[in-house]
Protein backbone atom coordinates (compact mmCIF):
# COMPACT_ATOMS: atom_id res chain seq x y z
CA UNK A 1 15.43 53.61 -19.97
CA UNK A 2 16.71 52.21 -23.40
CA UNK A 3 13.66 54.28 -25.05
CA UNK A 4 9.93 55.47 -24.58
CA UNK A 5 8.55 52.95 -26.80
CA UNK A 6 5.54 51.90 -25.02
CA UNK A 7 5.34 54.66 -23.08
CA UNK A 8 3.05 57.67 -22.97
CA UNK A 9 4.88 60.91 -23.47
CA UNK A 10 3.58 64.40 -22.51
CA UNK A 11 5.40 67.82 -24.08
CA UNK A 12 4.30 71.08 -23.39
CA UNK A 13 4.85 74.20 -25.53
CA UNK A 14 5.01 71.46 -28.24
CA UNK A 15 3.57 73.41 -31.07
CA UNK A 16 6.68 74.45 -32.81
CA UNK A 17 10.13 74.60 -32.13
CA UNK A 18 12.30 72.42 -29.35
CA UNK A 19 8.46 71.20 -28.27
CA UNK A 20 7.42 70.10 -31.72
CA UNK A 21 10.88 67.77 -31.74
CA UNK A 22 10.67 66.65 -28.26
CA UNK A 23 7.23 65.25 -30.08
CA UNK A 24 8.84 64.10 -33.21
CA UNK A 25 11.63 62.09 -31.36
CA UNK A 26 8.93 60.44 -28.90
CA UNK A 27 7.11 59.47 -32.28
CA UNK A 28 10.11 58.21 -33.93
CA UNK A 29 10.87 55.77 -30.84
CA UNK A 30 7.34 54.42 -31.05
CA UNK A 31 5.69 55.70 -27.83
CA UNK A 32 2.50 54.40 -27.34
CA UNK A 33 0.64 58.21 -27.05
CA UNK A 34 2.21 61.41 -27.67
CA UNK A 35 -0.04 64.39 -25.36
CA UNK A 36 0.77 67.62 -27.21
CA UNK A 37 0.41 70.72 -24.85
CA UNK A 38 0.38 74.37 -26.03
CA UNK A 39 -1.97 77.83 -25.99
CA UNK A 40 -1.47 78.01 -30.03
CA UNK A 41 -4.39 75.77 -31.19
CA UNK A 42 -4.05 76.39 -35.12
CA UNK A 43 0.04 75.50 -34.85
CA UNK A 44 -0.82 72.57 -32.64
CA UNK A 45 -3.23 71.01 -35.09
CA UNK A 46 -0.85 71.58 -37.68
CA UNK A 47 1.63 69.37 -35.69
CA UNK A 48 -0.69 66.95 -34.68
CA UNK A 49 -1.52 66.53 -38.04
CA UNK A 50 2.61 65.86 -39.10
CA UNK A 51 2.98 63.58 -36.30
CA UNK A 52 0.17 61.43 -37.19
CA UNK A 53 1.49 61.18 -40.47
CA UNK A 54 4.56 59.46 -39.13
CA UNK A 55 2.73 57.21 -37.75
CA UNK A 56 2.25 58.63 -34.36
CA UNK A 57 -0.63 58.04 -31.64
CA UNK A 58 -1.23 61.75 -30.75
CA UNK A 59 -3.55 63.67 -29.14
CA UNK A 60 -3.76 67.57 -28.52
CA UNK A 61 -4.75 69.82 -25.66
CA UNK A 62 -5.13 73.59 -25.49
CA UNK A 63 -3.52 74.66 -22.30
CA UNK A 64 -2.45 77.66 -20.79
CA UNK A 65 0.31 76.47 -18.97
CA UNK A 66 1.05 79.82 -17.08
CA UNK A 67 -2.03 79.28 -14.76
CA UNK A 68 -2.77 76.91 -12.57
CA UNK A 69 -6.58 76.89 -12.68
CA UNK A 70 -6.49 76.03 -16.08
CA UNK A 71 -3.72 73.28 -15.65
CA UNK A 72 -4.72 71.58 -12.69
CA UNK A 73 -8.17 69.87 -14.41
CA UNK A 74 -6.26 68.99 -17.92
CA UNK A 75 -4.71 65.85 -16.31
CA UNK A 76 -7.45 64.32 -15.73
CA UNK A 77 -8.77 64.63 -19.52
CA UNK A 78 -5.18 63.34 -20.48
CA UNK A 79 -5.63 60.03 -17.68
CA UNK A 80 -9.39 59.52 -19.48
CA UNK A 81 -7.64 59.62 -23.03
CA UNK A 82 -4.56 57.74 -23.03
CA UNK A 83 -3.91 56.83 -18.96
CA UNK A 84 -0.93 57.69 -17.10
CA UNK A 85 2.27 60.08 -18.22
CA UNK A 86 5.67 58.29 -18.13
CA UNK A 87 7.76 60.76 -19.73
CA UNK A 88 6.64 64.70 -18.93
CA UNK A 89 8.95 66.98 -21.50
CA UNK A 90 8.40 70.61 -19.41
CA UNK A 91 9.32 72.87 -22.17
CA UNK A 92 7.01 75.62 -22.79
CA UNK A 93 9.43 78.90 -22.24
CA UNK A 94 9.12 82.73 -22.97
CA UNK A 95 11.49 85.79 -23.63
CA UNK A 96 9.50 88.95 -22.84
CA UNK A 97 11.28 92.31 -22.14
CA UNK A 98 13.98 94.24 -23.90
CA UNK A 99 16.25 96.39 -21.96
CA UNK A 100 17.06 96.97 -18.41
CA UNK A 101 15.09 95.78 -15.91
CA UNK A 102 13.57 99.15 -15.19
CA UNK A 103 12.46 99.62 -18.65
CA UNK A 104 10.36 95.90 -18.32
CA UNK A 105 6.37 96.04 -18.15
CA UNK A 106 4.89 94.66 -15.26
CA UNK A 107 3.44 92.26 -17.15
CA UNK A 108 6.39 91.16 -19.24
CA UNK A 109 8.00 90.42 -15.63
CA UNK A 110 4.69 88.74 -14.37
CA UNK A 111 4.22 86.36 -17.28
CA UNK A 112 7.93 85.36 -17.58
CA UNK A 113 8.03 83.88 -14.37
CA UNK A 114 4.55 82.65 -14.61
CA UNK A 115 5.65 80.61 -17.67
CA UNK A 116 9.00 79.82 -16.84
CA UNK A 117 9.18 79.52 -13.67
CA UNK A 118 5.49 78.50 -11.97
CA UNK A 119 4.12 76.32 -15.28
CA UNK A 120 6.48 73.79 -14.60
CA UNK A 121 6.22 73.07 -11.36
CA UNK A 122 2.07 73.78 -11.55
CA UNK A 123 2.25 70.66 -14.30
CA UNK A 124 4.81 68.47 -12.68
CA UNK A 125 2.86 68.43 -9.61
CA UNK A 126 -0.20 67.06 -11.36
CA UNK A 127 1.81 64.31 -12.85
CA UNK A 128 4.30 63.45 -10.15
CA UNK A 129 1.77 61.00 -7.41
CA UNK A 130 1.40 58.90 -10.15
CA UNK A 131 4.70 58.41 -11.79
CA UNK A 132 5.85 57.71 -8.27
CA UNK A 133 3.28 54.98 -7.58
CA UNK A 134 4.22 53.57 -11.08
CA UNK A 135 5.86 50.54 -11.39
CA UNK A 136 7.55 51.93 -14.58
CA UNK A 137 10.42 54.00 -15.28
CA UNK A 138 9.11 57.64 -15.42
CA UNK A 139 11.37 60.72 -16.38
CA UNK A 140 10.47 64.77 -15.91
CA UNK A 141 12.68 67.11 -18.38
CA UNK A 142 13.11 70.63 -17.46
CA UNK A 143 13.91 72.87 -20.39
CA UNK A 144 15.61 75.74 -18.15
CA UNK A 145 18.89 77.39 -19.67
CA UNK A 146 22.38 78.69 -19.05
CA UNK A 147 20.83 82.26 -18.06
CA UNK A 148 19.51 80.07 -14.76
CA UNK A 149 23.24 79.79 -14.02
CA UNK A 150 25.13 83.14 -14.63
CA UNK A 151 22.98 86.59 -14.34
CA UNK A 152 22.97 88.25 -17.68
CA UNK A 153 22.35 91.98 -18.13
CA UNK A 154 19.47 93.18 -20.08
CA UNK A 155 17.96 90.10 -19.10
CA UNK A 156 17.42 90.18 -15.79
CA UNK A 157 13.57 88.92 -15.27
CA UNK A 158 14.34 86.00 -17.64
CA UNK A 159 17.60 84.71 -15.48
CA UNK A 160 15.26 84.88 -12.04
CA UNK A 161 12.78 82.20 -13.99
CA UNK A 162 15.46 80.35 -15.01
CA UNK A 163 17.45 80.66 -11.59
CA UNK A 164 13.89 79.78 -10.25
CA UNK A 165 13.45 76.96 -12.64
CA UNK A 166 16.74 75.46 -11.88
CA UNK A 167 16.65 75.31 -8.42
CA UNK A 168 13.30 74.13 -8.69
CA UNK A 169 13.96 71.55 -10.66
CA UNK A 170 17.09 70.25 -8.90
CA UNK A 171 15.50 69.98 -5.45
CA UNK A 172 12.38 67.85 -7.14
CA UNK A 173 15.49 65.54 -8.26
CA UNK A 174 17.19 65.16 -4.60
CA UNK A 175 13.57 64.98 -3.14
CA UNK A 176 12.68 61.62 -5.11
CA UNK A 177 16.17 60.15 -4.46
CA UNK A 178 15.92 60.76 -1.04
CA UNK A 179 11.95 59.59 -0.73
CA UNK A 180 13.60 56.42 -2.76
CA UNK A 181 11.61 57.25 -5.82
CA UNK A 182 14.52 56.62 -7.93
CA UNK A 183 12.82 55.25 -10.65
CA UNK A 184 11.57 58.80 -11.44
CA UNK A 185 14.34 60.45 -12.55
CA UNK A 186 14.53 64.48 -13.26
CA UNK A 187 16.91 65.92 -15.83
CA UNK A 188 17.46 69.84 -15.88
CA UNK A 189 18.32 71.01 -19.32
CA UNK A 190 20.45 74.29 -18.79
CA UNK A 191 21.49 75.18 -22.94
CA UNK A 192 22.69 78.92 -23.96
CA UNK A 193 21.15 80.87 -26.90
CA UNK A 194 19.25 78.38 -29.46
CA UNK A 195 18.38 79.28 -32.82
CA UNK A 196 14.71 79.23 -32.37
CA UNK A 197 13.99 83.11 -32.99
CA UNK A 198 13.67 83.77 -29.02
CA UNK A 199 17.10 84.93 -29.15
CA UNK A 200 17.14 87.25 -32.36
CA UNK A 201 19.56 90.07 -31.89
CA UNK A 202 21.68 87.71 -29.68
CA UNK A 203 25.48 88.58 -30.04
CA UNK A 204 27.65 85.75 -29.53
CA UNK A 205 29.83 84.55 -27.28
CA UNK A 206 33.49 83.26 -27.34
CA UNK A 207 33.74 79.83 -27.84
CA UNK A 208 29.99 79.97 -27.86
CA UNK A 209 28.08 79.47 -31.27
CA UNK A 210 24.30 79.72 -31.06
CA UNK A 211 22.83 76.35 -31.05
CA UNK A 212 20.65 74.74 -33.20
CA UNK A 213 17.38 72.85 -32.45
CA UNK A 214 18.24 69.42 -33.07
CA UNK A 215 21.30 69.43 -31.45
CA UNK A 216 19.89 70.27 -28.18
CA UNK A 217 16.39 67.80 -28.24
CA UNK A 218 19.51 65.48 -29.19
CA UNK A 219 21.71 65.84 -25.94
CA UNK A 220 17.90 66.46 -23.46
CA UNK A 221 17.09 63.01 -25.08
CA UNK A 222 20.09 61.16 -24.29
CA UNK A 223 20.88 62.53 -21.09
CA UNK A 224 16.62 61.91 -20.31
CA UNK A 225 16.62 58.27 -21.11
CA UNK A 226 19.83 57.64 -19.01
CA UNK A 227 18.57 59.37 -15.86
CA UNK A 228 21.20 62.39 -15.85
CA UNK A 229 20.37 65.15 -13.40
CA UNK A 230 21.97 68.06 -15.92
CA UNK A 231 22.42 68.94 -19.33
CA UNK A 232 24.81 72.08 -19.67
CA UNK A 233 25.88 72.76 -23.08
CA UNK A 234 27.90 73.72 -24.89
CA UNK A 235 31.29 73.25 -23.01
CA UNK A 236 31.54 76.66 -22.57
CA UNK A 237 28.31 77.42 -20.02
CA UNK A 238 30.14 74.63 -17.67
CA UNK A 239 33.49 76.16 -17.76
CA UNK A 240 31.21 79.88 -16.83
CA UNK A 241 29.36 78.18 -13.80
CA UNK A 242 32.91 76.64 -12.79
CA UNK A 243 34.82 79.94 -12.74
CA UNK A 244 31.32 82.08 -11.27
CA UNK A 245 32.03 79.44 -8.53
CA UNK A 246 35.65 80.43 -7.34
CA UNK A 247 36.75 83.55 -8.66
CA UNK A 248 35.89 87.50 -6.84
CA UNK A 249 33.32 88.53 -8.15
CA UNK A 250 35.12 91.75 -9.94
CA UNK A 251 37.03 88.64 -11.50
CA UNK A 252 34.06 87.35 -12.80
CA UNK A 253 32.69 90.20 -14.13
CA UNK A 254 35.80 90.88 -16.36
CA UNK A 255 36.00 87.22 -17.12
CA UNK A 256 32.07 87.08 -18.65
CA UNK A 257 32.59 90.86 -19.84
CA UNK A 258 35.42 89.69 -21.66
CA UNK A 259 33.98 86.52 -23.32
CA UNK A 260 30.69 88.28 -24.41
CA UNK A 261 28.20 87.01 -21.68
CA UNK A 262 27.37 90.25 -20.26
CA UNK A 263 27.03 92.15 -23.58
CA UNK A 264 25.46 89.20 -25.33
CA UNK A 265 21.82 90.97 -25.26
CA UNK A 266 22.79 94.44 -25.64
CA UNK A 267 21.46 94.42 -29.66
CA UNK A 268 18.05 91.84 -28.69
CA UNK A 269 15.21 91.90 -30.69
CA UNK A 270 13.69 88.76 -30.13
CA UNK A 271 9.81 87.72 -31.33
CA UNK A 272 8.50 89.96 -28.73
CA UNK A 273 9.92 92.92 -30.60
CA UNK A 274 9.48 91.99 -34.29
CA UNK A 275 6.59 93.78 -36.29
């Protein structure tokens, strides 16, 4: 896929942040309809309203992507509107919790895997019979992140979505290879900490600067059009997973102590937290 020009592109969580340039970049490449998912109708207007300025075809849906009743008959509203979805951007994501595990709310827990974890696969599953009867190229982005691929303390209920999400999202790949769907294509999007506000409190990591917005739509995008199954940045998160592989796991634990993974969320504040 050289671009989405022509194409109709779906994005949820697309109010704001990575969503709202996943959105901008399918404008910019002259898709033919831009669907704009999200539960924050004001903010979603508001981008709607930007988009259209560019010169965009959009249209806007208030969805609550963490359950399934109410995401199983928005499809069908998007197939009346603008037909089929070519390119579905799964990128609505929460951070909920602050602490140990123990010290999480039940329903912190419950809607961080409901969001993370269950949203994407409740809205892929709408959209995946007809991207595989399609004659087109179709593509499915999972936003999941590097917390999917190393446990992090202090953020334990957030790695099992993402560990969820990832493994999810992985076997969806092999499944339409396999079925010899290949022209739907699945790319798992596994960043660490982005400057988004999610991550406030955050302390680094070596090697490991906090990444910005654009620079991860940027990499998603490339590595979407050209049918990747992974995006793992920055260098760092790959060189992590490679080590977490082979070495004891006492081993690891020094080795991630020592570079600041496992002390990276012992000051988080996040959005949840501010006042």
């Amino acid at each position: 896929m050289k671009s989405v020009a022509g194409k109709t592109v779906l994005v949820t969580g697309a109010a704001m942040g990575l969503g709202k340039l996943f959105a901008t970049t399918a404008v910019k490449e002259d898709a033919a309809h831009v669907v704009l998912w999200d539960i924050n109708d004001g903010a979603l207007k508001d981008t709607a309203a930007e988009l259209e300025a560019l010169g965009g075809t959009v249209s806007t849906h208030v969805v609550d992507v963490s359950s399934q009743e109410a995401v199983a008959p928005a499809p069908d509203a998007v197939r009346a509107e603008v037909g089929d979805v070519h390119v579905l951007i799964n990128n609505a994501g929460i951070v909920r919790g602050n602490g140990y595990f123990w010290e999480n709310k039940a329903r912190d827990i419950e809607q961080t895997m409901l969001i993370n974890s269950l949203a994407p696969m409740f809205v892929a599953r709408e959209f995946l019979p007809a991207m595989v009867e399609s004659d087109e190229e179709c593509r499915i982005v999972n936003i999941a992140s590097s917390a999917g691929l190393n446990a992090v303390p202090r953020l334990a209920a957030y790695c099992g979505s993402k560990w969820a999400a990832v493994g999810w999202s992985d076997s969806i790949r092999l499944e339409l290879e396999q079925a010899g769907h290949k022209h739907v294509r699945v790319t798992t999007v596994c960043p660490t900490y982005i400057n988004t506000g999610m991550f406030d409190g955050a302390k680094g990591i070596l090697f490991t600067p906090m990444l910005e917005q654009e620079e991860v739509v940027a990499g998603s995008w490339k590595e979407m059009l050209k049918g990747g199954p992974f995006l793992i940045i920055p260098w760092t998160s790959r060189l992590n997973k490679v080590l977490s592989g082979v070495l004891p796991v006492k081993l690891r634990d020094v080795w991630l102590t020592r570079v600041g993974v496992y002390d990276s969320m012992a000051q988080f504040t996040g959005h949840a937290e501010k006042k």
